[in-house]
PDB file of N, CA and C in Angstrom:
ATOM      1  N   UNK A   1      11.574 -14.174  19.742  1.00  0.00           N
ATOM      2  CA  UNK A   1      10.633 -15.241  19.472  1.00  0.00           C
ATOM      3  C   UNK A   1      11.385 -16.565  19.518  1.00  0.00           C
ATOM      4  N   UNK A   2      10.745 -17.439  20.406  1.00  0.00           N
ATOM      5  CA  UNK A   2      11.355 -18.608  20.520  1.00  0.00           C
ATOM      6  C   UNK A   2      10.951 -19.571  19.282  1.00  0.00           C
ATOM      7  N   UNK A   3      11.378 -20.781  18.987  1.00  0.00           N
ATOM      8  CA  UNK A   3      10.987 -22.167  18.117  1.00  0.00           C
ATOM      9  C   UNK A   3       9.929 -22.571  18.544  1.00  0.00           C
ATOM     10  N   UNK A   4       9.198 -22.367  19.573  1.00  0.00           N
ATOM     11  CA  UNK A   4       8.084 -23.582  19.972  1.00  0.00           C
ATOM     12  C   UNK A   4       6.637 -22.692  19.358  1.00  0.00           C
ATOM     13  N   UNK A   5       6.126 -23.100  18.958  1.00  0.00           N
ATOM     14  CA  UNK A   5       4.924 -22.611  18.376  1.00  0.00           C
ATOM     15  C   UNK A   5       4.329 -21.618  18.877  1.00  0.00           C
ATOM     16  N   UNK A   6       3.314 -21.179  18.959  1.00  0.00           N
ATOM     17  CA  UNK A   6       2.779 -19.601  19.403  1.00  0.00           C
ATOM     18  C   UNK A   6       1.115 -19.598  19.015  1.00  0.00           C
ATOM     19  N   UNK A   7      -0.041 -19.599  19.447  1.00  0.00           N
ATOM     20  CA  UNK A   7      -1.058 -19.608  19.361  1.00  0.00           C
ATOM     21  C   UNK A   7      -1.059 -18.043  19.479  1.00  0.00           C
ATOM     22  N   UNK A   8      -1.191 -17.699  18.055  1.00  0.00           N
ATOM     23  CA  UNK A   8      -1.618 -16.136  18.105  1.00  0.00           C
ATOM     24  C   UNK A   8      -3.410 -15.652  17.851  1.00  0.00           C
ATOM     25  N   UNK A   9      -4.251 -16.746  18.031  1.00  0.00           N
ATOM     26  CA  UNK A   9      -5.269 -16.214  18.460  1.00  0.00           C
ATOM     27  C   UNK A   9      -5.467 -15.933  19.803  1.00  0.00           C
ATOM     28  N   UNK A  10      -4.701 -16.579  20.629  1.00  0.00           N
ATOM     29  CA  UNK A  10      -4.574 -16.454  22.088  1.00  0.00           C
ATOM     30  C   UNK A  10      -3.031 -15.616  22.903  1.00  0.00           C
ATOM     31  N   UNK A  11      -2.946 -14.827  21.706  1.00  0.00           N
ATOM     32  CA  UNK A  11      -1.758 -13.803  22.552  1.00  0.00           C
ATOM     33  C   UNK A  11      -2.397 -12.945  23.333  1.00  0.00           C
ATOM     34  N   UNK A  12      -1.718 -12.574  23.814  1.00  0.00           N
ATOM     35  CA  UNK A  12      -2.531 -11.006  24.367  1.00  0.00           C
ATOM     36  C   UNK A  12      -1.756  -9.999  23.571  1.00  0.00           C
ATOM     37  N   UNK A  13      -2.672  -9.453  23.479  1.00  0.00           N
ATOM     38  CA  UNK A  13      -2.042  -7.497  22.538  1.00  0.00           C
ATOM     39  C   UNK A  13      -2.591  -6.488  23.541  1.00  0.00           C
ATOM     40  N   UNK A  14      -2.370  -5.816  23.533  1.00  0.00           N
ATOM     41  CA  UNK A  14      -2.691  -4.869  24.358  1.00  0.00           C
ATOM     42  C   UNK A  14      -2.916  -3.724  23.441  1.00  0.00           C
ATOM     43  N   UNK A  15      -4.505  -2.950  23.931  1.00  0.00           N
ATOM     44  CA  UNK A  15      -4.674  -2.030  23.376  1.00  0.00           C
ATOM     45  C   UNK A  15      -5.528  -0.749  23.939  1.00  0.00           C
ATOM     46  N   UNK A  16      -5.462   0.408  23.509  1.00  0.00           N
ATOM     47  CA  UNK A  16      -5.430   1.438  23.483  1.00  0.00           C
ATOM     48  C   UNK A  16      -6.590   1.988  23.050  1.00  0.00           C
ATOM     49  N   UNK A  17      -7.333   3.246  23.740  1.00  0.00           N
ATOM     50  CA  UNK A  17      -8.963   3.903  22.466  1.00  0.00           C
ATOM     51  C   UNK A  17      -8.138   4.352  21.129  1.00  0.00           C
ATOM     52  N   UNK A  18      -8.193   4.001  20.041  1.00  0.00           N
ATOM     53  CA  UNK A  18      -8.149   4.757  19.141  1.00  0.00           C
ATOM     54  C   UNK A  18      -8.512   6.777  18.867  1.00  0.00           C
ATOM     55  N   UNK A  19      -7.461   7.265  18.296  1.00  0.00           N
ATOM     56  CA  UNK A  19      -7.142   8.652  18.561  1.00  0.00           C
ATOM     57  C   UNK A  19      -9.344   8.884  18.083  1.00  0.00           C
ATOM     58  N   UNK A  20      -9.025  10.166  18.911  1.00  0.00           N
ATOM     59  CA  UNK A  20     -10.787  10.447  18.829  1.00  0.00           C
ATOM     60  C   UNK A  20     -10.475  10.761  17.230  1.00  0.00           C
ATOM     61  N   UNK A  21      -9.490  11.597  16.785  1.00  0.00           N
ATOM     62  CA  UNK A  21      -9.269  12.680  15.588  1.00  0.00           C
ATOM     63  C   UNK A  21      -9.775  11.365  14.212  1.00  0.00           C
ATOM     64  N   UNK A  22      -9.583  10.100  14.505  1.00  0.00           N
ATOM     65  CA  UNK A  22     -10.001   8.897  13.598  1.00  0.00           C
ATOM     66  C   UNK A  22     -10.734   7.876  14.171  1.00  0.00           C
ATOM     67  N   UNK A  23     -11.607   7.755  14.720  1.00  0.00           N
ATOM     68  CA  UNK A  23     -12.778   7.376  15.548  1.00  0.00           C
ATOM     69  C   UNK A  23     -13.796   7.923  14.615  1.00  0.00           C
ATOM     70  N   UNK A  24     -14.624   7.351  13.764  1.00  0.00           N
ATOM     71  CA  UNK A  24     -15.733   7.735  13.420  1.00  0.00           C
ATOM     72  C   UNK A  24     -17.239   6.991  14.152  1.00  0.00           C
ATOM     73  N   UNK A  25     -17.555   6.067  14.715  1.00  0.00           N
ATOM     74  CA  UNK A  25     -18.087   5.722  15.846  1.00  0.00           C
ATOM     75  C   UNK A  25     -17.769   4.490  16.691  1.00  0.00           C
ATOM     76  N   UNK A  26     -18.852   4.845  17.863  1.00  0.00           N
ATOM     77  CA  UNK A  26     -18.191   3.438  18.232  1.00  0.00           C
ATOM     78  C   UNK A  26     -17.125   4.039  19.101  1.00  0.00           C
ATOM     79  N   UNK A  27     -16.612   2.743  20.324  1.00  0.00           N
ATOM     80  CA  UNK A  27     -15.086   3.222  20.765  1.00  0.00           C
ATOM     81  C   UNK A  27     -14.226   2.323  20.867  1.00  0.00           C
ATOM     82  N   UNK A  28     -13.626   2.105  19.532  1.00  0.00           N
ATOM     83  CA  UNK A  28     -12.747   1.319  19.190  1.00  0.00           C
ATOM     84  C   UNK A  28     -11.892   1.375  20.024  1.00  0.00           C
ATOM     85  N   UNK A  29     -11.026   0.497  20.297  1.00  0.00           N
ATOM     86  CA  UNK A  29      -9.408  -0.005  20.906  1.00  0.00           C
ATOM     87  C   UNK A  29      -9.059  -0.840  19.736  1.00  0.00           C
ATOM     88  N   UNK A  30      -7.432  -0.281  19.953  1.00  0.00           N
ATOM     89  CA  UNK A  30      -6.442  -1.233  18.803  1.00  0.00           C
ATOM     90  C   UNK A  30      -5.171  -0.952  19.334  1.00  0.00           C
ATOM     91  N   UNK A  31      -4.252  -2.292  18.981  1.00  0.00           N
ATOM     92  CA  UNK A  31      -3.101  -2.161  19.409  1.00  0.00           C
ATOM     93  C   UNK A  31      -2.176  -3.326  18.374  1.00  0.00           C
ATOM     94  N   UNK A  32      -1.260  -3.122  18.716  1.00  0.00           N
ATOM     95  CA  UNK A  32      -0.207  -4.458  18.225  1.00  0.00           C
ATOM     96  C   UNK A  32       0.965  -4.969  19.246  1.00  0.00           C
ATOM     97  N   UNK A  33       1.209  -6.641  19.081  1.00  0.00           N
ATOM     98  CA  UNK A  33       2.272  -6.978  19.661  1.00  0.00           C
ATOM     99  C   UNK A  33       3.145  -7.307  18.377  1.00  0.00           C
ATOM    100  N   UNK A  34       4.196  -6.660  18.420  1.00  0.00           N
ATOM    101  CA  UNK A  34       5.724  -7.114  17.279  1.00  0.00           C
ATOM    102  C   UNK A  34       6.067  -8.792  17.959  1.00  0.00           C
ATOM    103  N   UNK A  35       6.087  -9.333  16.574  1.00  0.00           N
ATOM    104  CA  UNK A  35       6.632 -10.641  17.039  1.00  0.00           C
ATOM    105  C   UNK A  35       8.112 -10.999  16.928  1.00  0.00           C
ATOM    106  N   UNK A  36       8.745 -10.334  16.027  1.00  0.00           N
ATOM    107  CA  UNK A  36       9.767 -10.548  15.173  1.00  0.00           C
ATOM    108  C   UNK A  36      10.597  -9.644  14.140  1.00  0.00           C
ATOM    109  N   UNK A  37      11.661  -9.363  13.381  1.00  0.00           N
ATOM    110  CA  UNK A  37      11.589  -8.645  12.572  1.00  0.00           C
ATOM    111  C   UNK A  37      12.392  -9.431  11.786  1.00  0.00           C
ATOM    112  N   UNK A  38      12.455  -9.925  10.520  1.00  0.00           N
ATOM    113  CA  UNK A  38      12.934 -11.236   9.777  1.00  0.00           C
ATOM    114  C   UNK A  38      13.463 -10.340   8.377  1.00  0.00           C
ATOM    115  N   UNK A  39      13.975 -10.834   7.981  1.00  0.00           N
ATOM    116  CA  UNK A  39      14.779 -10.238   6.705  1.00  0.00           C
ATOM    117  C   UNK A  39      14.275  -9.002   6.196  1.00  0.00           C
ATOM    118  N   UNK A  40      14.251  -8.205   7.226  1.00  0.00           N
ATOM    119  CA  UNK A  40      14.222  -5.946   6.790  1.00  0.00           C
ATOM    120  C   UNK A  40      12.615  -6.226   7.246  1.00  0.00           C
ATOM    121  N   UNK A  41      11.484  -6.680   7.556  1.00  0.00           N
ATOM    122  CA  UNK A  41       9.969  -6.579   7.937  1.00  0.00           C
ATOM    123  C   UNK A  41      10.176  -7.016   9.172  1.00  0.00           C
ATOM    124  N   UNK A  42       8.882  -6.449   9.926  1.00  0.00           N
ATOM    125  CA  UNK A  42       8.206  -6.239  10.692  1.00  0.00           C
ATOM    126  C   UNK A  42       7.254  -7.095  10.973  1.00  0.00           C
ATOM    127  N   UNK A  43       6.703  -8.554  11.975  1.00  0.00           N
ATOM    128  CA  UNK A  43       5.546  -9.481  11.630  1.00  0.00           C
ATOM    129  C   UNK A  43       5.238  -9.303  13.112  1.00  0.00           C
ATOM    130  N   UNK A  44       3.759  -9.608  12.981  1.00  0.00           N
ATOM    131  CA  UNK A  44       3.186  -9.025  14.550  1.00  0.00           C
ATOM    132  C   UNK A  44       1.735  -9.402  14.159  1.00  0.00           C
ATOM    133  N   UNK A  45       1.052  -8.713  15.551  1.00  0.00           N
ATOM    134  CA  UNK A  45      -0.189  -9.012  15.633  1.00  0.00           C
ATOM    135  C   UNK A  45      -1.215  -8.082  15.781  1.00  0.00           C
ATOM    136  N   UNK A  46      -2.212  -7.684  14.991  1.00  0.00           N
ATOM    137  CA  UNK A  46      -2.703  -6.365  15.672  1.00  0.00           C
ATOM    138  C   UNK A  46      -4.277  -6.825  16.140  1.00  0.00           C
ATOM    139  N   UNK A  47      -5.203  -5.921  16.155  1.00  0.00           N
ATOM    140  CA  UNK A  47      -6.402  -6.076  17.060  1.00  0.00           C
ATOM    141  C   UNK A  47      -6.937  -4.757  16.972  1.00  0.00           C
ATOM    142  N   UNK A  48      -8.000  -4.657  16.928  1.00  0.00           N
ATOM    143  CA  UNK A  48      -8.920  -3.710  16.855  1.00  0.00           C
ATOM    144  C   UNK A  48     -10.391  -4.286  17.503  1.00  0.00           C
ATOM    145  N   UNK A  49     -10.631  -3.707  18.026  1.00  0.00           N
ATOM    146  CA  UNK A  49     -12.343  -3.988  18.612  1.00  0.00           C
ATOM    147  C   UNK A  49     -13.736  -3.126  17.904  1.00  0.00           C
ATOM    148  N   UNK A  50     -14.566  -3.717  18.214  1.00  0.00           N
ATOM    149  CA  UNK A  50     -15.624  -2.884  17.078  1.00  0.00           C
ATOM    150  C   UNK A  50     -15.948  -1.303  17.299  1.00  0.00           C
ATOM    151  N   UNK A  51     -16.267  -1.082  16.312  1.00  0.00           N
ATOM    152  CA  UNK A  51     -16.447   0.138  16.088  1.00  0.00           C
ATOM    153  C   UNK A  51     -15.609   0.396  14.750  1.00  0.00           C
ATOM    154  N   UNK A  52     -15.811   2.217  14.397  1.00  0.00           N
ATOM    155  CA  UNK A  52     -15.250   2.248  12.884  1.00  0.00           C
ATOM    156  C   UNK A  52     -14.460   3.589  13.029  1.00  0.00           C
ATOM    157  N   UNK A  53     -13.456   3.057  12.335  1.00  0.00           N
ATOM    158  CA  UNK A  53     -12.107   4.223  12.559  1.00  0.00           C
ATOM    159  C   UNK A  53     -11.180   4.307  10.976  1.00  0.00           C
ATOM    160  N   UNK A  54     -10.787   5.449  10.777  1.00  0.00           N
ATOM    161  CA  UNK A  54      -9.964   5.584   9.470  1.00  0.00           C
ATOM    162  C   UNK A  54      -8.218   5.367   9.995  1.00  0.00           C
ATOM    163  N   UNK A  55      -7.932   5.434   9.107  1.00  0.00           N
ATOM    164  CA  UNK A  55      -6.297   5.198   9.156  1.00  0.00           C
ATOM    165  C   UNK A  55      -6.122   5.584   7.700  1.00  0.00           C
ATOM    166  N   UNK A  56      -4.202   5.907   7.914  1.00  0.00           N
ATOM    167  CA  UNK A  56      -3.606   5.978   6.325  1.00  0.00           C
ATOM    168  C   UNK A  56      -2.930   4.791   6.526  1.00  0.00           C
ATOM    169  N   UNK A  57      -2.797   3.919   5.348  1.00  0.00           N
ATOM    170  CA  UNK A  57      -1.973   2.942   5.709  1.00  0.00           C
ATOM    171  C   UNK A  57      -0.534   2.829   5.195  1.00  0.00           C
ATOM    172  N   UNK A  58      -0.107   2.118   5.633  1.00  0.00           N
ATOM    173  CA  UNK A  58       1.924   1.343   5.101  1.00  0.00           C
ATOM    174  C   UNK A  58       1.966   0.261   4.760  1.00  0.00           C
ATOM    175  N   UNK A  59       2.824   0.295   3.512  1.00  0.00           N
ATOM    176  CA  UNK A  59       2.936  -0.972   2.947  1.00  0.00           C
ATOM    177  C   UNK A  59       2.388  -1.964   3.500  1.00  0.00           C
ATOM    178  N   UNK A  60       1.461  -3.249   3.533  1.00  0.00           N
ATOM    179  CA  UNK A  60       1.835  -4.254   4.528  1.00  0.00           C
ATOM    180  C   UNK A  60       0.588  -5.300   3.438  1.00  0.00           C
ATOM    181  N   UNK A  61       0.991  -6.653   4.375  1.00  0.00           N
ATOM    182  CA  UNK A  61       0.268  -7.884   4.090  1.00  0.00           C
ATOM    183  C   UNK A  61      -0.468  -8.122   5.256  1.00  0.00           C
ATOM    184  N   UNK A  62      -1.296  -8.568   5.304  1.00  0.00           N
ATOM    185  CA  UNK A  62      -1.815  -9.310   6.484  1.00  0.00           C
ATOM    186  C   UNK A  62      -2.703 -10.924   6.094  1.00  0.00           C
ATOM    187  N   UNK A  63      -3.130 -11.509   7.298  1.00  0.00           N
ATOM    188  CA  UNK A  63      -4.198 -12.429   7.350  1.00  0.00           C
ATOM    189  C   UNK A  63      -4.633 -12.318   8.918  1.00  0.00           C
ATOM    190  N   UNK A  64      -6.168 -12.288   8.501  1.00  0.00           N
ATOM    191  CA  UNK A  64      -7.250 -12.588   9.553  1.00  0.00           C
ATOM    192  C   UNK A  64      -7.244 -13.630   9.749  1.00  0.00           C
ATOM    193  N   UNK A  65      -6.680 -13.657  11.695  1.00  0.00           N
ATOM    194  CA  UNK A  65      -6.777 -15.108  12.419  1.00  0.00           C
ATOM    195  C   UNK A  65      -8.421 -14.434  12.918  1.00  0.00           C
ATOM    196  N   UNK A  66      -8.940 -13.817  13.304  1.00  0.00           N
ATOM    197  CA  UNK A  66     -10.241 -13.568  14.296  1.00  0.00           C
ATOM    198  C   UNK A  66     -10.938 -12.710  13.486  1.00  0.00           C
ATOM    199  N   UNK A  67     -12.419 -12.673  13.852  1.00  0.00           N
ATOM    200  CA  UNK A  67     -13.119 -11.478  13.923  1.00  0.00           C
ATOM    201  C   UNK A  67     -14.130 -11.356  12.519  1.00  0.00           C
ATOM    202  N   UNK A  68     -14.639 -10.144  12.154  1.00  0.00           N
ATOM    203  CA  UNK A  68     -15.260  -9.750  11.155  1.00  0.00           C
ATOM    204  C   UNK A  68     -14.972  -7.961  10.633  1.00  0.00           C
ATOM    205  N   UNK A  69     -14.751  -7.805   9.881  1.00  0.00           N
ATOM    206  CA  UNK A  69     -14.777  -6.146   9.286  1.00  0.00           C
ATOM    207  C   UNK A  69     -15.286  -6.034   7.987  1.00  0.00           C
ATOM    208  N   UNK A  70     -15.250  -4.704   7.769  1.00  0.00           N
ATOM    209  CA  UNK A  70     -14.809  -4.354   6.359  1.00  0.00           C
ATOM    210  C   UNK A  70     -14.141  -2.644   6.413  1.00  0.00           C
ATOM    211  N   UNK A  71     -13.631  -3.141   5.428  1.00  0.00           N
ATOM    212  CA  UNK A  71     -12.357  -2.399   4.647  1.00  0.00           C
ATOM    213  C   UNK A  71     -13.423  -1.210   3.381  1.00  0.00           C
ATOM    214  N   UNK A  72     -13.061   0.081   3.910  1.00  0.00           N
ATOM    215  CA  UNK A  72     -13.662   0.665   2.808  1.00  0.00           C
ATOM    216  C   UNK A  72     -12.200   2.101   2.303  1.00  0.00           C
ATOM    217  N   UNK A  73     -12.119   1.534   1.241  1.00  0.00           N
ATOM    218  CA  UNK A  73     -11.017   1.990   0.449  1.00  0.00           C
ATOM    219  C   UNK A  73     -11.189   3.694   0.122  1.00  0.00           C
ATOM    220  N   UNK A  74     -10.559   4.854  -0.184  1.00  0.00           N
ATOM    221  CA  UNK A  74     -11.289   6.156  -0.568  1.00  0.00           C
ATOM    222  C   UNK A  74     -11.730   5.944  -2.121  1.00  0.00           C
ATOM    223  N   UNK A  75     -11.071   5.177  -2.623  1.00  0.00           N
ATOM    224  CA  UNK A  75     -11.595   5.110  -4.109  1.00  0.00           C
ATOM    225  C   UNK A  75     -13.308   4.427  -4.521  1.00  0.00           C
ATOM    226  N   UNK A  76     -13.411   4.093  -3.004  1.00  0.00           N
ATOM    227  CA  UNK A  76     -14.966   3.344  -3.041  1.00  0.00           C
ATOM    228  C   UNK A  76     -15.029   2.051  -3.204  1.00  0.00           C
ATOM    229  N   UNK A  77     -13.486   1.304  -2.764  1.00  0.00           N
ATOM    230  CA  UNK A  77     -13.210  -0.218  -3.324  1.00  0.00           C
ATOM    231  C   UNK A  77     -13.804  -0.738  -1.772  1.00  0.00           C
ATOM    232  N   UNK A  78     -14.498  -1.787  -1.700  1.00  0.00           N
ATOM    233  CA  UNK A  78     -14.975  -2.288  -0.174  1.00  0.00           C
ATOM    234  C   UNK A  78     -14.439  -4.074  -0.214  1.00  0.00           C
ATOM    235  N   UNK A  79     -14.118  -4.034   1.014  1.00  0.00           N
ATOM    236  CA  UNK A  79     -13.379  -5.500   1.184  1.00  0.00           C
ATOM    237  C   UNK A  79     -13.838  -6.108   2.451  1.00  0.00           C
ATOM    238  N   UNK A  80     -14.463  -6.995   2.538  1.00  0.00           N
ATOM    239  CA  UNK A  80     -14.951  -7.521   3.673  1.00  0.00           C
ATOM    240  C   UNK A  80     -14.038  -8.679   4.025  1.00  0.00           C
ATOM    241  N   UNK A  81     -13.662  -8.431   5.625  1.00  0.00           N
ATOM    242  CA  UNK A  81     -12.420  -9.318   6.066  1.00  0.00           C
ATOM    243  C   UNK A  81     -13.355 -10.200   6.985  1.00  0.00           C
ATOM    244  N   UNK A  82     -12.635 -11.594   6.939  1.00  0.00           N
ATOM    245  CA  UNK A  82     -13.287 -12.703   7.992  1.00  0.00           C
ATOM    246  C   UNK A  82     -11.888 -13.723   8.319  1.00  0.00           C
ATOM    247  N   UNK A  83     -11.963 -14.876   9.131  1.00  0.00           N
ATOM    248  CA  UNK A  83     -10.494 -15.643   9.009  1.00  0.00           C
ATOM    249  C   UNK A  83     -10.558 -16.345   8.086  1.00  0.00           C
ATOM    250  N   UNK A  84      -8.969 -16.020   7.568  1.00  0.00           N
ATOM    251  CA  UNK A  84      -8.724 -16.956   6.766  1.00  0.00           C
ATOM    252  C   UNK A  84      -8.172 -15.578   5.022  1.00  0.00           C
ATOM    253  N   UNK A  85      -9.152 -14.427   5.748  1.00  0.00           N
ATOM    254  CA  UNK A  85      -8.870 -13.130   4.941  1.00  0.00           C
ATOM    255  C   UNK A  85      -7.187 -13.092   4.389  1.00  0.00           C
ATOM    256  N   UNK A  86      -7.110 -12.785   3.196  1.00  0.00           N
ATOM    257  CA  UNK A  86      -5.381 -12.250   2.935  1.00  0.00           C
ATOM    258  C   UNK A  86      -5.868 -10.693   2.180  1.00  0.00           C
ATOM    259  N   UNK A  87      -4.853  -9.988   2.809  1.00  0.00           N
ATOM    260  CA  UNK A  87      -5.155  -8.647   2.231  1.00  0.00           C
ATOM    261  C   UNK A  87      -3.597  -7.858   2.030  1.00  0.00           C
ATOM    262  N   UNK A  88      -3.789  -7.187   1.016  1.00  0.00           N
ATOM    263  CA  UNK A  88      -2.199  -5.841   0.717  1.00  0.00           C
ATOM    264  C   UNK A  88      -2.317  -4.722   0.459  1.00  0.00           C
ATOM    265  N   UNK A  89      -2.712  -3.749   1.678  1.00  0.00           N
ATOM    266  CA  UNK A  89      -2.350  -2.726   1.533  1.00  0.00           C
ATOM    267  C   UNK A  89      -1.173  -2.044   1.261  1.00  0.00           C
ATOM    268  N   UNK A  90      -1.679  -0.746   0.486  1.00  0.00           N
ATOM    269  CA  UNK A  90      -0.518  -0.034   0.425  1.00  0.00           C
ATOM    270  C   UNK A  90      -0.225   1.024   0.649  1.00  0.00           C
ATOM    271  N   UNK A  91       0.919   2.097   0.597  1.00  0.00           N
ATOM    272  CA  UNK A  91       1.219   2.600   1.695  1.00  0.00           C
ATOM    273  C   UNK A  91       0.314   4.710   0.986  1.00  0.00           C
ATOM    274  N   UNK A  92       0.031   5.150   1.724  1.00  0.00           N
ATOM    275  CA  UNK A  92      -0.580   6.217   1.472  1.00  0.00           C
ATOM    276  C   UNK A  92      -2.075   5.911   1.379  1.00  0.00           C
ATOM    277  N   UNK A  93      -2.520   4.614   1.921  1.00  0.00           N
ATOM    278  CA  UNK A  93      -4.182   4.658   1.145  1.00  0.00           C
ATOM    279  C   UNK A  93      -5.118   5.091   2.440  1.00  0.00           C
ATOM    280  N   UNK A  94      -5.787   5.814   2.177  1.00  0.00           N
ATOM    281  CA  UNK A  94      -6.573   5.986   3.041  1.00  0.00           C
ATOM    282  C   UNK A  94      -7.820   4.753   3.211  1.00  0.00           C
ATOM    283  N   UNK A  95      -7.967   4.656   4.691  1.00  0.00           N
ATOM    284  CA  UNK A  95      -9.043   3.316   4.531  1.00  0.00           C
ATOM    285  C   UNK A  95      -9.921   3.766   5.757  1.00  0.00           C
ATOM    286  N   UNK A  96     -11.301   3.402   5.895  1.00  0.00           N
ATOM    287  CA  UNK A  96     -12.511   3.446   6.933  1.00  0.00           C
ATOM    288  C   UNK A  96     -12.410   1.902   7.262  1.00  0.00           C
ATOM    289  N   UNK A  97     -12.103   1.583   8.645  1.00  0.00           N
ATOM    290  CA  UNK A  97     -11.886   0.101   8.582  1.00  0.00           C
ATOM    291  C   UNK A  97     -13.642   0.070  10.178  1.00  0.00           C
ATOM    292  N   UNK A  98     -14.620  -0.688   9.414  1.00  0.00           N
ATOM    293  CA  UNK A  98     -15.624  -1.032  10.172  1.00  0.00           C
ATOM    294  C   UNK A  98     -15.864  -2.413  11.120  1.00  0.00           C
ATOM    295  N   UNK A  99     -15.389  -2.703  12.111  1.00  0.00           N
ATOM    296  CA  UNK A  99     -15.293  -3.456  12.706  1.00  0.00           C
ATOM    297  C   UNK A  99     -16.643  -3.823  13.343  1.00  0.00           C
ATOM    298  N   UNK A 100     -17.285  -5.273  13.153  1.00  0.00           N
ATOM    299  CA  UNK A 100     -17.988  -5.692  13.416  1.00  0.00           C
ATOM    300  C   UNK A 100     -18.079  -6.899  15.081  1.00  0.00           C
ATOM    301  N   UNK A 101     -16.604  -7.451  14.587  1.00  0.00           N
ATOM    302  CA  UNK A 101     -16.175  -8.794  15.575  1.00  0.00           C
ATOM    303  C   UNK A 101     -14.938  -8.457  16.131  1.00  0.00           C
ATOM    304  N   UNK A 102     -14.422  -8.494  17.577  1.00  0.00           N
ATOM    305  CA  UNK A 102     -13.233  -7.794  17.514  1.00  0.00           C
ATOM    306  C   UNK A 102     -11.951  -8.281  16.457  1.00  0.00           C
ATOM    307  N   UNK A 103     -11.064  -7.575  15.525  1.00  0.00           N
ATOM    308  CA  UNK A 103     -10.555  -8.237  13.850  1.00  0.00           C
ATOM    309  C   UNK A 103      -9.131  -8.367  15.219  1.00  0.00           C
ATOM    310  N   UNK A 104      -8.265  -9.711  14.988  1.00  0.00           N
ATOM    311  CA  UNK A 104      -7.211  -9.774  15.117  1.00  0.00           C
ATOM    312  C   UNK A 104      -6.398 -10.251  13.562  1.00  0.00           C
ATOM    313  N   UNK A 105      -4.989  -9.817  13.261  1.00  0.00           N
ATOM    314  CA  UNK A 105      -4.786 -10.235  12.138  1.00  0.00           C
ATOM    315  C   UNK A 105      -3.139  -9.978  12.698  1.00  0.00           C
ATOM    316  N   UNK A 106      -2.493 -11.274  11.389  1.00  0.00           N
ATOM    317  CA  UNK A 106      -0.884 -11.587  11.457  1.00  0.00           C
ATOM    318  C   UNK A 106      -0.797 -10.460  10.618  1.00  0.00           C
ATOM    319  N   UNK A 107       0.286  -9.159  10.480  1.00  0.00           N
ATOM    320  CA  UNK A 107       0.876  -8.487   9.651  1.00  0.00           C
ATOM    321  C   UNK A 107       2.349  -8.785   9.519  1.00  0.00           C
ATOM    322  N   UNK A 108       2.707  -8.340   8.243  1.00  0.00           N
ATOM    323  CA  UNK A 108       4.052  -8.196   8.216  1.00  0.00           C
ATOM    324  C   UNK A 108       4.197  -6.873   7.203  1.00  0.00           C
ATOM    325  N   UNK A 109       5.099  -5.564   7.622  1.00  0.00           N
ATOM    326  CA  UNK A 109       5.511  -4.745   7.020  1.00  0.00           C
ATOM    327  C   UNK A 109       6.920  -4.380   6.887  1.00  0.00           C
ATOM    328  N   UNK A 110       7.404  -3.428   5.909  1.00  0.00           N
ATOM    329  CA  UNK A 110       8.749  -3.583   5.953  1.00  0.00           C
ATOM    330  C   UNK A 110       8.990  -2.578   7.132  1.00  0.00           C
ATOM    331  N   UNK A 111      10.477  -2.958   7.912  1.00  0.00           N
ATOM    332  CA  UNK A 111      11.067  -2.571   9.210  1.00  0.00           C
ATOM    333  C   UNK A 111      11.347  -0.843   8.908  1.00  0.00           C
ATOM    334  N   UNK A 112      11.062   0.279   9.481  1.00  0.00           N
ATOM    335  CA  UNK A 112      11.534   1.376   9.682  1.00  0.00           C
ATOM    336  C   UNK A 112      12.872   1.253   8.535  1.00  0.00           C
ATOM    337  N   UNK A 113      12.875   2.355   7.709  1.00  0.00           N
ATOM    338  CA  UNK A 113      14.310   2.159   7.074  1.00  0.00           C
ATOM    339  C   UNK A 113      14.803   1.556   6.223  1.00  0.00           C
ATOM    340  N   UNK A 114      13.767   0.142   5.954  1.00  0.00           N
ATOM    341  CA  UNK A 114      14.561  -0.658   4.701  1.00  0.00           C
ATOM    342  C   UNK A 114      13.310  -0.802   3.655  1.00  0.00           C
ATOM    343  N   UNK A 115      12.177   0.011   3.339  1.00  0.00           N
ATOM    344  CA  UNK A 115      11.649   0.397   2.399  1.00  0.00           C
ATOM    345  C   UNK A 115      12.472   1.264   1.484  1.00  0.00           C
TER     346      UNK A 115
END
């Protein structure tokens, strides 16, 4: 990553159908571009397109530059993401993430290894 600024609503990420095995409808695509890896984390960009898919998640922070979702937690906790969203997951949680707008968001997690 160079010094000169970076319009990460306008990166490109490149992405992928989401595994069918977590696809609950809809045919989502999601992907990430790594931007960096800064003192032991991981900061990047991910993307998901609509539709609704589960995941387990890893440690991480994020903020919503794009889009619309919501976040439905297994404990029944629901979080509706828009820009400007800050969110902290953590690591083992299971989540139903419902995508409405395609969601782009800045993450940062810790790097392979230094959790």
């Amino acid at each position: 990553m160079s010094d000169a600024p970076l319009d990460l609503t306008a990166l490109e990420v490149p992405t992928e159908p989401v595994e069918a095995s977590r696809t609950v409808a809809g045919a989502p695509r999601d992907g990430a571009a790594e931007l960096t890896v800064f003192e032991g984390c991981e900061i990047g960009v991910w993307e998901m397109t609509p539709g609704t898919a589960t995941d387990v998640e890893v440690d991480e922070v994020f903020v919503v530059l794009a889009g619309a979702a919501t976040i439905t937690f297994d404990d029944g906790t629901v979080v509706d993401l828009k820009p400007g969203s800050f969110c902290h997951l953590r690591a083992g949680q299971r989540t139903r993430w419902h995508v409405t707008a395609t969601l782009r968001k800045m993450y940062v997690v810790a790097a392979e290894g230094t959790a």
